[in-house]
Protein backbone atom coordinates (compact mmCIF):
# COMPACT_ATOMS: atom_id res chain seq x y z
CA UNK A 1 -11.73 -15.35 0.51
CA UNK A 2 -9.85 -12.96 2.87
CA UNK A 3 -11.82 -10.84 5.42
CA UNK A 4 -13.07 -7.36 4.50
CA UNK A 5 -10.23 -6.06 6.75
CA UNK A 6 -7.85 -6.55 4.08
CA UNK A 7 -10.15 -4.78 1.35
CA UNK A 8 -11.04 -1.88 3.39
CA UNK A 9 -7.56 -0.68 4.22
CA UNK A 10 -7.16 2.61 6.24
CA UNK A 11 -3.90 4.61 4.64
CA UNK A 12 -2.73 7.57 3.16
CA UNK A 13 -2.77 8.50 -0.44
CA UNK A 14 -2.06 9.12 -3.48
CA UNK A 15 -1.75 5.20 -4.43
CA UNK A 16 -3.13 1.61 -2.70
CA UNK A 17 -0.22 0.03 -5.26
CA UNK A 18 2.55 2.27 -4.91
CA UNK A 19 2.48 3.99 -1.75
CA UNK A 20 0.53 1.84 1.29
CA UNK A 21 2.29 -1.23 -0.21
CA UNK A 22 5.70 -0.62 -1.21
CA UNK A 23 5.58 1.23 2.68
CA UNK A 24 4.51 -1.89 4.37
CA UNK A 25 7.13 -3.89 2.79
CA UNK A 26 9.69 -2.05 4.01
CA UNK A 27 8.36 -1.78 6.96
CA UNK A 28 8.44 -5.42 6.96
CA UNK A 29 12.05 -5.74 5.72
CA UNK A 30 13.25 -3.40 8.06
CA UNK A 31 11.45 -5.59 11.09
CA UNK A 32 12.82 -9.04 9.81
CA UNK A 33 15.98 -7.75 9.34
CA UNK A 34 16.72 -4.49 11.69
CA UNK A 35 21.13 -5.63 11.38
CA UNK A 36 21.42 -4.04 8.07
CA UNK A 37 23.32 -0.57 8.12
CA UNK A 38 22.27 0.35 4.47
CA UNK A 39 19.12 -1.23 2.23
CA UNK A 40 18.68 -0.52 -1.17
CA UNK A 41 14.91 -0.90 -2.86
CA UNK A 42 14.50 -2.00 -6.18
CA UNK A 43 11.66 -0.78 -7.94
CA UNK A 44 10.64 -2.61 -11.37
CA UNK A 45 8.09 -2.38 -14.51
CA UNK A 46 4.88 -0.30 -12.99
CA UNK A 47 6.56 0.79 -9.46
CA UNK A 48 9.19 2.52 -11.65
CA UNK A 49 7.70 3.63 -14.06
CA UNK A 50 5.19 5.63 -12.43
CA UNK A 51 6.59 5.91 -9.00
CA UNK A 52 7.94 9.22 -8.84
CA UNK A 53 4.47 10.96 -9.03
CA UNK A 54 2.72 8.08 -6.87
CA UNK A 55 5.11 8.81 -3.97
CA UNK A 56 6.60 5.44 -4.15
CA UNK A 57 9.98 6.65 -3.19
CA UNK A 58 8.63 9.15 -0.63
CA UNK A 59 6.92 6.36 1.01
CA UNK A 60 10.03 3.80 1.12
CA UNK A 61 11.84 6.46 2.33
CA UNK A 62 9.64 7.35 5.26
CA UNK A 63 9.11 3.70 5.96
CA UNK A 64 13.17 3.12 6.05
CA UNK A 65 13.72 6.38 8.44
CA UNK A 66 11.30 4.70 11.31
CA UNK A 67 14.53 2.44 11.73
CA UNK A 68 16.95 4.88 11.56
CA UNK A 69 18.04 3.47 8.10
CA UNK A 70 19.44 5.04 5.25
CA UNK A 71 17.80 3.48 1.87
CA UNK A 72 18.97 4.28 -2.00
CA UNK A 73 16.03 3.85 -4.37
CA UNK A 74 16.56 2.09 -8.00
CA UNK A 75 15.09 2.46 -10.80
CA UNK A 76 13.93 -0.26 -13.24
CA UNK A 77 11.06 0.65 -15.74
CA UNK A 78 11.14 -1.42 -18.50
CA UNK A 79 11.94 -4.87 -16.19
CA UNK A 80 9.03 -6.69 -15.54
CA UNK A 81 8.72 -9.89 -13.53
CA UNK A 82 6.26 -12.32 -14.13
CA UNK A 83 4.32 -12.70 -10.90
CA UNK A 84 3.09 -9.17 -11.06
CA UNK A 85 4.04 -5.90 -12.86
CA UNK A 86 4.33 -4.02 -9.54
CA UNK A 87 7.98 -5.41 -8.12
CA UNK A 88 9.81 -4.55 -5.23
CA UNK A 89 13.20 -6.22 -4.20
CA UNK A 90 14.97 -4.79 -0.69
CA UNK A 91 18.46 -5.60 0.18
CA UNK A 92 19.72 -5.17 2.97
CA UNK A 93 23.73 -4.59 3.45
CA UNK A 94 25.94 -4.64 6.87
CA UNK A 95 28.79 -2.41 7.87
CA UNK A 96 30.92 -4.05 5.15
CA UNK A 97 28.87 -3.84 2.31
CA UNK A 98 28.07 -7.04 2.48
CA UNK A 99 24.50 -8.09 1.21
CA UNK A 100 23.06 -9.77 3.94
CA UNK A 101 19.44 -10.88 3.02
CA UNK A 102 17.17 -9.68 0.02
CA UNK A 103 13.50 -10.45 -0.43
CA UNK A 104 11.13 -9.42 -3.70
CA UNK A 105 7.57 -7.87 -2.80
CA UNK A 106 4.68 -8.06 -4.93
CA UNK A 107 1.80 -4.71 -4.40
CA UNK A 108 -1.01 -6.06 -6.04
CA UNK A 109 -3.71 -4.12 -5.24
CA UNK A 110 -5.41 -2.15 -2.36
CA UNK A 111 -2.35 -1.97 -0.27
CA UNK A 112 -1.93 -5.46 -0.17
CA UNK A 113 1.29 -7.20 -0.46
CA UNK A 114 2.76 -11.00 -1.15
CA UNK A 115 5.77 -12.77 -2.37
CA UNK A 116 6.40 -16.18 -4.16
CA UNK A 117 7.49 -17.88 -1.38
CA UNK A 118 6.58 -16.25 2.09
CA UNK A 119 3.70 -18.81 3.66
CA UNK A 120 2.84 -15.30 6.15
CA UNK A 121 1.96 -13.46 3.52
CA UNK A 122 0.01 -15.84 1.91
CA UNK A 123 -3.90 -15.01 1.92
CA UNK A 124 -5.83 -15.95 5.44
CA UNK A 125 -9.23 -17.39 3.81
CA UNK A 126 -11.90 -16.74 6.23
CA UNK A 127 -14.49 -17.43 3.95
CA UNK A 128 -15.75 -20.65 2.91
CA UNK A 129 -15.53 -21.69 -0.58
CA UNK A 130 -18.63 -23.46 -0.67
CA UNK A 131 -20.20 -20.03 0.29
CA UNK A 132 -18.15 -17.03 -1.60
CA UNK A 133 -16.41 -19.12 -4.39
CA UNK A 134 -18.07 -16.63 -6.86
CA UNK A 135 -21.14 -14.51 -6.95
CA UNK A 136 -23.17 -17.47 -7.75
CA UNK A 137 -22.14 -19.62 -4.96
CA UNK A 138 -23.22 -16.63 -2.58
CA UNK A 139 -26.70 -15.61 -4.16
CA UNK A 140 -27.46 -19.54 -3.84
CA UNK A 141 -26.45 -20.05 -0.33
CA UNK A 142 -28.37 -16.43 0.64
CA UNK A 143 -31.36 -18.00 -1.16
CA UNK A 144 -30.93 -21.14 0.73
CA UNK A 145 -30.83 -20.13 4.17
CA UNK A 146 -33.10 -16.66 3.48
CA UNK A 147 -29.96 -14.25 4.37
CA UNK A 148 -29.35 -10.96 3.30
CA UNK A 149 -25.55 -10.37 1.46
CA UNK A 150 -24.13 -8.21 4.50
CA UNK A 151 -25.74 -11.15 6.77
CA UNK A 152 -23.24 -13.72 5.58
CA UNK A 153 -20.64 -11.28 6.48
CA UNK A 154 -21.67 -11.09 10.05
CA UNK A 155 -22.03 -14.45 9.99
CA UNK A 156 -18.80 -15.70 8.97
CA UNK A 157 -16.64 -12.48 10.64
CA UNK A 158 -18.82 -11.86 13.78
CA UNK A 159 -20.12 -9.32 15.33
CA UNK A 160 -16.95 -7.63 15.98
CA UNK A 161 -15.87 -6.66 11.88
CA UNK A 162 -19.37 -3.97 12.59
CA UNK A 163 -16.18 -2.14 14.82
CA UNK A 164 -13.55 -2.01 12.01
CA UNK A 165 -16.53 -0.82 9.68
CA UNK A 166 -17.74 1.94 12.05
CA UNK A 167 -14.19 3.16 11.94
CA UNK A 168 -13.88 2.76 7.70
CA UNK A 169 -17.25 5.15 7.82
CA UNK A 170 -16.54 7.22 10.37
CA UNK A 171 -12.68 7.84 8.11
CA UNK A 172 -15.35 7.78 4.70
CA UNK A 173 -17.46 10.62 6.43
CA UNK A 174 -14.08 12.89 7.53
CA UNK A 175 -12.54 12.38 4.06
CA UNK A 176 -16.11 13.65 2.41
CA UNK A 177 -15.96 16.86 4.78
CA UNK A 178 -12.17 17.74 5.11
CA UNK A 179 -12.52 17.49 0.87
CA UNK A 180 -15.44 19.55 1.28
CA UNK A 181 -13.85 22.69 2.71
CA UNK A 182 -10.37 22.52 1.35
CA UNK A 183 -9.04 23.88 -1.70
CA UNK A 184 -5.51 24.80 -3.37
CA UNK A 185 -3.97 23.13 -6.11
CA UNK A 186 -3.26 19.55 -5.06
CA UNK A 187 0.66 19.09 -5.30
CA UNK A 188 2.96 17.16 -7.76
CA UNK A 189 3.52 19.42 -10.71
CA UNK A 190 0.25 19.30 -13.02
CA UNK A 191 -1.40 22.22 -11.11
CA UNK A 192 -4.52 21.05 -10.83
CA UNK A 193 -7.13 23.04 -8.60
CA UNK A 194 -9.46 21.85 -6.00
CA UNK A 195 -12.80 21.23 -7.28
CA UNK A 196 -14.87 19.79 -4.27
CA UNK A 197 -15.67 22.95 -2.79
CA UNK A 198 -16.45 25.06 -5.54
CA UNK A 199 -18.57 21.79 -7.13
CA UNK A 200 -20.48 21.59 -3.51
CA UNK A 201 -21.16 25.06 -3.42
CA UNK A 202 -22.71 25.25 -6.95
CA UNK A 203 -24.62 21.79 -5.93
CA UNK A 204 -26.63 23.53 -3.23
CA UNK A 205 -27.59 26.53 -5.33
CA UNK A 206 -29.24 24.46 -8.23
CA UNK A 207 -32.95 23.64 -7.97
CA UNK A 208 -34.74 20.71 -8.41
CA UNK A 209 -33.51 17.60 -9.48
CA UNK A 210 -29.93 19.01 -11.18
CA UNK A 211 -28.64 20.06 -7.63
CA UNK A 212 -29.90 16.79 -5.85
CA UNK A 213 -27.86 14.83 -8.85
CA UNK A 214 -24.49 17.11 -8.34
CA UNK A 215 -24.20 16.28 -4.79
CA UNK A 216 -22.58 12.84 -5.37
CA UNK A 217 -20.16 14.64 -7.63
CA UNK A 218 -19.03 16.52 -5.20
CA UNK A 219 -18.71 14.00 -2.65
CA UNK A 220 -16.66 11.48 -4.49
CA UNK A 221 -14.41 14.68 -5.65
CA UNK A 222 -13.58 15.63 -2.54
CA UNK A 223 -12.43 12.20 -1.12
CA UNK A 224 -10.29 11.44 -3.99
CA UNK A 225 -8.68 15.14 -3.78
CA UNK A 226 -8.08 14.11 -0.54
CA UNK A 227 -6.53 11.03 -1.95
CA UNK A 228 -4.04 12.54 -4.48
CA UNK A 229 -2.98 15.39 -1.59
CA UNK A 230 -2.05 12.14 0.56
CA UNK A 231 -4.72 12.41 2.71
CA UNK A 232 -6.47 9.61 5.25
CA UNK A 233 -8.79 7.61 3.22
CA UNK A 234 -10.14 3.73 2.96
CA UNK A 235 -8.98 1.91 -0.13
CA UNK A 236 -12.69 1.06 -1.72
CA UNK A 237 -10.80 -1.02 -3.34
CA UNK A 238 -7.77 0.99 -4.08
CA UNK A 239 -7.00 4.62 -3.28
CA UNK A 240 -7.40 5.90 -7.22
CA UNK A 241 -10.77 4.58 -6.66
CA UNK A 242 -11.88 5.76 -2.77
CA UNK A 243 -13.83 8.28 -4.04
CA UNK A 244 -17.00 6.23 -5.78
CA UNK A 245 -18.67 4.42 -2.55
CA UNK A 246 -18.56 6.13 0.03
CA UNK A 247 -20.00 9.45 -2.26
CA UNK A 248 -22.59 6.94 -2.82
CA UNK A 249 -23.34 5.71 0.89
CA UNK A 250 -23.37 9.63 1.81
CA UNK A 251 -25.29 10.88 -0.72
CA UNK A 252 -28.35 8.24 -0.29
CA UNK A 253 -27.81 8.77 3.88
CA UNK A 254 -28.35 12.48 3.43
CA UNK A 255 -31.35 12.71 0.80
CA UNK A 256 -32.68 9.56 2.45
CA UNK A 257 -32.25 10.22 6.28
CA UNK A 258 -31.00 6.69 6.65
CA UNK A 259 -29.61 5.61 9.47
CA UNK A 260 -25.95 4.74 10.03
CA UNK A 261 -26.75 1.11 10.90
CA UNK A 262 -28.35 0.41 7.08
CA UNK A 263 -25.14 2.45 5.68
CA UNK A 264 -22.68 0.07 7.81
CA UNK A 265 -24.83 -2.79 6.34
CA UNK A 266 -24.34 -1.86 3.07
CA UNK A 267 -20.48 -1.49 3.17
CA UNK A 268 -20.57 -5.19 4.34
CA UNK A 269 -22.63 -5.63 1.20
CA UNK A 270 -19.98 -3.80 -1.07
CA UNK A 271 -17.09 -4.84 0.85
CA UNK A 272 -18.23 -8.74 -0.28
CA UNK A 273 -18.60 -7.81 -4.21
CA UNK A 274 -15.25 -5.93 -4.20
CA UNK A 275 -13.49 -9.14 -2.10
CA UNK A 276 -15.38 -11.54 -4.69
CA UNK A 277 -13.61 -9.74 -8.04
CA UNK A 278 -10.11 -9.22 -5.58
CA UNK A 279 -10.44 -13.35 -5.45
CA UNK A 280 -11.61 -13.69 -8.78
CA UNK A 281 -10.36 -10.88 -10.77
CA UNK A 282 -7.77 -8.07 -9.88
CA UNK A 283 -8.43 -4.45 -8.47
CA UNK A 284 -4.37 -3.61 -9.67
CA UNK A 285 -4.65 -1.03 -12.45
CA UNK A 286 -1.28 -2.43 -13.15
CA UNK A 287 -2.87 -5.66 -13.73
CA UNK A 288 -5.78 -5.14 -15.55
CA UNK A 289 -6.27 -1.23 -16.27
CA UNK A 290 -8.47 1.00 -14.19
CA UNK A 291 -11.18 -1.20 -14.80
CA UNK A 292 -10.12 -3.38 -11.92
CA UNK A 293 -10.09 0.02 -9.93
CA UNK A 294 -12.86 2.31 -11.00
CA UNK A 295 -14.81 -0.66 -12.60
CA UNK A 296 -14.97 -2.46 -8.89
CA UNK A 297 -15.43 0.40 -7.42
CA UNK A 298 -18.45 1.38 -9.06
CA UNK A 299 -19.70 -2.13 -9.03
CA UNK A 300 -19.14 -1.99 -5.12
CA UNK A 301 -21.62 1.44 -4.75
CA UNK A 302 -24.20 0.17 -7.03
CA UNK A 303 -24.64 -2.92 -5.08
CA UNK A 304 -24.60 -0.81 -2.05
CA UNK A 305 -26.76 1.55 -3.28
CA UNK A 306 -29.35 -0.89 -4.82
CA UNK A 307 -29.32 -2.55 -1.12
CA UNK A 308 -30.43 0.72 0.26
CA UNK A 309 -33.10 1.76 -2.19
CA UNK A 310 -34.68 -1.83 -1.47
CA UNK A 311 -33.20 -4.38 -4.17
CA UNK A 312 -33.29 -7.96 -3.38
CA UNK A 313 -30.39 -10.18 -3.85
CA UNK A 314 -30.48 -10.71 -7.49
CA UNK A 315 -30.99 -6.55 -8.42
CA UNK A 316 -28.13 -5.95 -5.94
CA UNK A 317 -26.12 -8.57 -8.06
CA UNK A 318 -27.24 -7.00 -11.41
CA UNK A 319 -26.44 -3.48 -10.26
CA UNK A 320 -22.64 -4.81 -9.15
CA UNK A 321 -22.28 -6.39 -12.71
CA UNK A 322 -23.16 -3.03 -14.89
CA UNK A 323 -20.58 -1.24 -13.07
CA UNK A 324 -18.11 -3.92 -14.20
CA UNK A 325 -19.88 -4.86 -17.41
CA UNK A 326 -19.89 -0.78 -18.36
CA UNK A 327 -16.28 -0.35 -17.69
CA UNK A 328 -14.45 -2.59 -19.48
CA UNK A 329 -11.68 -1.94 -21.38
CA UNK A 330 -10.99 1.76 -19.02
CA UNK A 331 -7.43 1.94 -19.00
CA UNK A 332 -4.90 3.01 -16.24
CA UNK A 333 -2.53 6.08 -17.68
CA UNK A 334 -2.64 8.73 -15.06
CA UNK A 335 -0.81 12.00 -16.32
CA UNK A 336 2.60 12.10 -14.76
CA UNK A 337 1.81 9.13 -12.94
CA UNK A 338 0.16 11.20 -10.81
CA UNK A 339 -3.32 10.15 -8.88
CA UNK A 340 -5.06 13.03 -10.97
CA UNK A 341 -6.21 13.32 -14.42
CA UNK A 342 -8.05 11.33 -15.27
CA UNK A 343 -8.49 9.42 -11.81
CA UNK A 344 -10.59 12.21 -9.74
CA UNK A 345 -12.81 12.73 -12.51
CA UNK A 346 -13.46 9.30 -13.32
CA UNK A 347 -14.42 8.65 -9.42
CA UNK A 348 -16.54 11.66 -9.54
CA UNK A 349 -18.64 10.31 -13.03
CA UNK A 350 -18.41 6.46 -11.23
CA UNK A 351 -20.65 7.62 -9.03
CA UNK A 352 -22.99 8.81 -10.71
CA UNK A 353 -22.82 5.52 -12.88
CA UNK A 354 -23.37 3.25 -9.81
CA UNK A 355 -26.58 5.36 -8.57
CA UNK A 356 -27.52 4.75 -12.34
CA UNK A 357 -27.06 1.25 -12.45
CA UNK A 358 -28.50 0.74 -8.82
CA UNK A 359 -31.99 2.26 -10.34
CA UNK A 360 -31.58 0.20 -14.01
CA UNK A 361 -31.21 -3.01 -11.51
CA UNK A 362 -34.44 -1.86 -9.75
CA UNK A 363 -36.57 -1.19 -12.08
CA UNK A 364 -36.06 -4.99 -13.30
CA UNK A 365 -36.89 -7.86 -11.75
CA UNK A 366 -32.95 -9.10 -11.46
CA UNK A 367 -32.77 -11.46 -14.35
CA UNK A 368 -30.32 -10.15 -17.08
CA UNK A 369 -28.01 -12.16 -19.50
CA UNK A 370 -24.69 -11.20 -18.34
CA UNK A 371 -23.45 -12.51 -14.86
CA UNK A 372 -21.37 -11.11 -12.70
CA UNK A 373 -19.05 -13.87 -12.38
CA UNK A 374 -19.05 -13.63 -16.04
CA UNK A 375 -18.10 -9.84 -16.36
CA UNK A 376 -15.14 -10.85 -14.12
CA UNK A 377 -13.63 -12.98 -16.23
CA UNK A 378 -14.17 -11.02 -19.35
CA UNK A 379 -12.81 -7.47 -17.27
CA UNK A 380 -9.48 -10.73 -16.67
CA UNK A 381 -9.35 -11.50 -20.63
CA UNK A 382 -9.48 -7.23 -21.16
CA UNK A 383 -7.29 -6.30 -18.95
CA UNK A 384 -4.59 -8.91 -20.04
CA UNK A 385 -5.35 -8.03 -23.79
CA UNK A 386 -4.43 -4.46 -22.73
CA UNK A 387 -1.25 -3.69 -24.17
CA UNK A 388 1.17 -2.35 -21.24
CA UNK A 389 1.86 0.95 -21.65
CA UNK A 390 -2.18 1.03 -20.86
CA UNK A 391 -1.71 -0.46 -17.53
CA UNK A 392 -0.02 2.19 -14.98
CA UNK A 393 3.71 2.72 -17.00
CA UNK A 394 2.87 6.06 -18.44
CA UNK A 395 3.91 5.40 -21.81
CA UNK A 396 0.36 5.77 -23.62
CA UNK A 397 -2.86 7.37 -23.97
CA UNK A 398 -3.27 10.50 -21.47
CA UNK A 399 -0.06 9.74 -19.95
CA UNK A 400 2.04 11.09 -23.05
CA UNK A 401 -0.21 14.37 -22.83
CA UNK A 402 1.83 17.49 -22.06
């Protein structure tokens, strides 16, 4: 299993999948092979077909003009390869229009990207299997040696992964505020307003229990507006999903007065139940629908949050599994491919699902039918049963919506 580095990935918006990777790749390209005059990128089956309003092309584009190169995009909707439905092949061409060297990419998932055949891009386990093979293997070797979830982390990363999550927060905590406080209709043609302000504001005028309930709504709205604007956020695990934790993490810090040391602790905790289903499962709506987005995501704040209200191991584990067990089957089919409707919404209502969960899983005592492990394979079986126009191409369900 990879380190939470790779899960947690600092970036721009709108898309994990079709903007931070299809940019590092050719980034990448360009590096390996800076003698081209001229590259063309290929885009094929999910890249293409929803591209366009994820800012894939902007985002090749920008990536191409840090080398002073000139780049034509391609378009190739309905061609799927078989490794993975989001496909990227860069050519690169000299003076003569000669192709010189050519090199398919694979975005599968939180800005991370592979090929078939490159042994650097292949993933750098960290982890031990005998540890985090599966949820299982890690409750058992907690139980073992009497360690806390976000203890194994330290224990395997060191000391030093508490900097890169002080920075994740600290770009969780700016996303929350700058969403907080702007407002406009977010760009790309569907004209949808702001809500994060307006949704805060209301929030703090309710009384009693209704107001205290709205604030995570607001939260998680206002990172993921600041997602689809292509703002700075942290893939948790993917960008159409940033919203859900760290609305969570904020919410329970504020009502709470918790301090930032226990919220740092718990993204360790979250960032190891989103890593387990990335090594298990897939977080690629193109894969598996957005219940390998939204569904993780929400599994990730539950755990979180049932670590914060005081859950042991096992209600911390149940909590994780309801937010995949009660989103299977959500598919991916963003209107106008755009990071939007239904994405911001859904992020807003995940959190409020994984604060749900997070009390369910308390009020147990952590035993419950349904594993974890066991929801992962099932969201797997879903999500490949999904036909594909339910999987990020735009051509079903609230995609076809005018």
């Amino acid at each position: 299993m990879e380190s939470l580095r790779e899960l947690y990935r600092i970036g721009y918006g709108p898309s994990s999948s079709h903007t931070m990777g299809p940019r590092y790749a050719m980034e990448r390209f360009c590096t390996r092979h800076p003698e081209g005059t001229r590259y063309t990128a290929e885009l094929y089956g999910s890249l293409a077909a929803t591209g366009k309003g994820h800012l894939t092309d902007r985002a090749i584009r920008e990536a191409a003009h840090k080398f002073s190169k000139p780049v034509e995009i391609l378009w190739f909707p309905e061609t799927f390869k078989p490794f993975h439905p989001n496909a990227l092949t860069i050519r690169a061409f000299d003076s003569g229009d000669k192709e010189i060297a050519s090199k398919t990419y694979y975005s599968v998932g939180g800005g991370k990207i592979v090929t078939e055949d490159d042994n650097d891009l292949t993933p750098v386990e960290v982890y031990p299997e005998s540890i985090c093979r599966n949820f299982a293997s890690l409750l058992s070797y907690c139980s073992t040696e009497g360690l806390q979830i976000w203890e194994v982390v330290l224990e395997v990363e060191g000391q030093e992964i508490m900097d890169y999550i002080r920075e994740v927060w600290t770009t969780m905590v700016t996303a929350i505020q700058r969403g907080l406080n702007n407002e406009g209709v977010l760009p790309g043609g569907l004209k949808l307003q702001r809500k994060a302000a307006q949704y805060y504001a209301k929030a703090r005028d309710f009384t009693g229990s209704i107001g205290g309930n709205a604030l995570p709504l607001a939260y998680a709205l206002a990172v993921s507006e600041e997602n689809a604007g292509g703002g700075e956020i942290v893939t948790a695990p993917t960008c159409g999903s940033c919203g859900v934790l760290p609305a969570v993490l904020y919410y329970l810090m504020k009502e709470n007065g918790l301090a930032k040391i226990r919220v740092l602790r718990a993204l360790l905790t979250a960032g190891m139940i989103g890593n387990i289903v990335k090594e298990n499962g897939s977080i690629s709506g193109a894969e598996v629908g957005c219940q390998g987005e939204v569904g993780v995501a929400c599994a990730m704040a539950g755990g979180a949050a049932a670590q914060l209200l005081g859950g042991s191991i096992y209600q911390i584990e149940y909590a994780a599994e309801m937010g995949l067990e009660h989103h299977l089957g959500l598919t991916c089919d963003p209107m106008r491919g755009l990071v939007q409707i239904p994405c911001i919404e859904r992020n807003a209502l995940a959190s409020m699902r994984a604060l749900d969960h997070a009390l369910y899983a308390l009020m147990s005592d952590g035993r419950h039918k349904v594993s974890f492990d066991a929801a992962v394979e099932v969201m797997m079986e879903t999500g490949q049963a999904l036909p594909s126009l339910y999987r990020e191409t735009s051509m079903g369900g609230l995609a076809l919506i005018k």
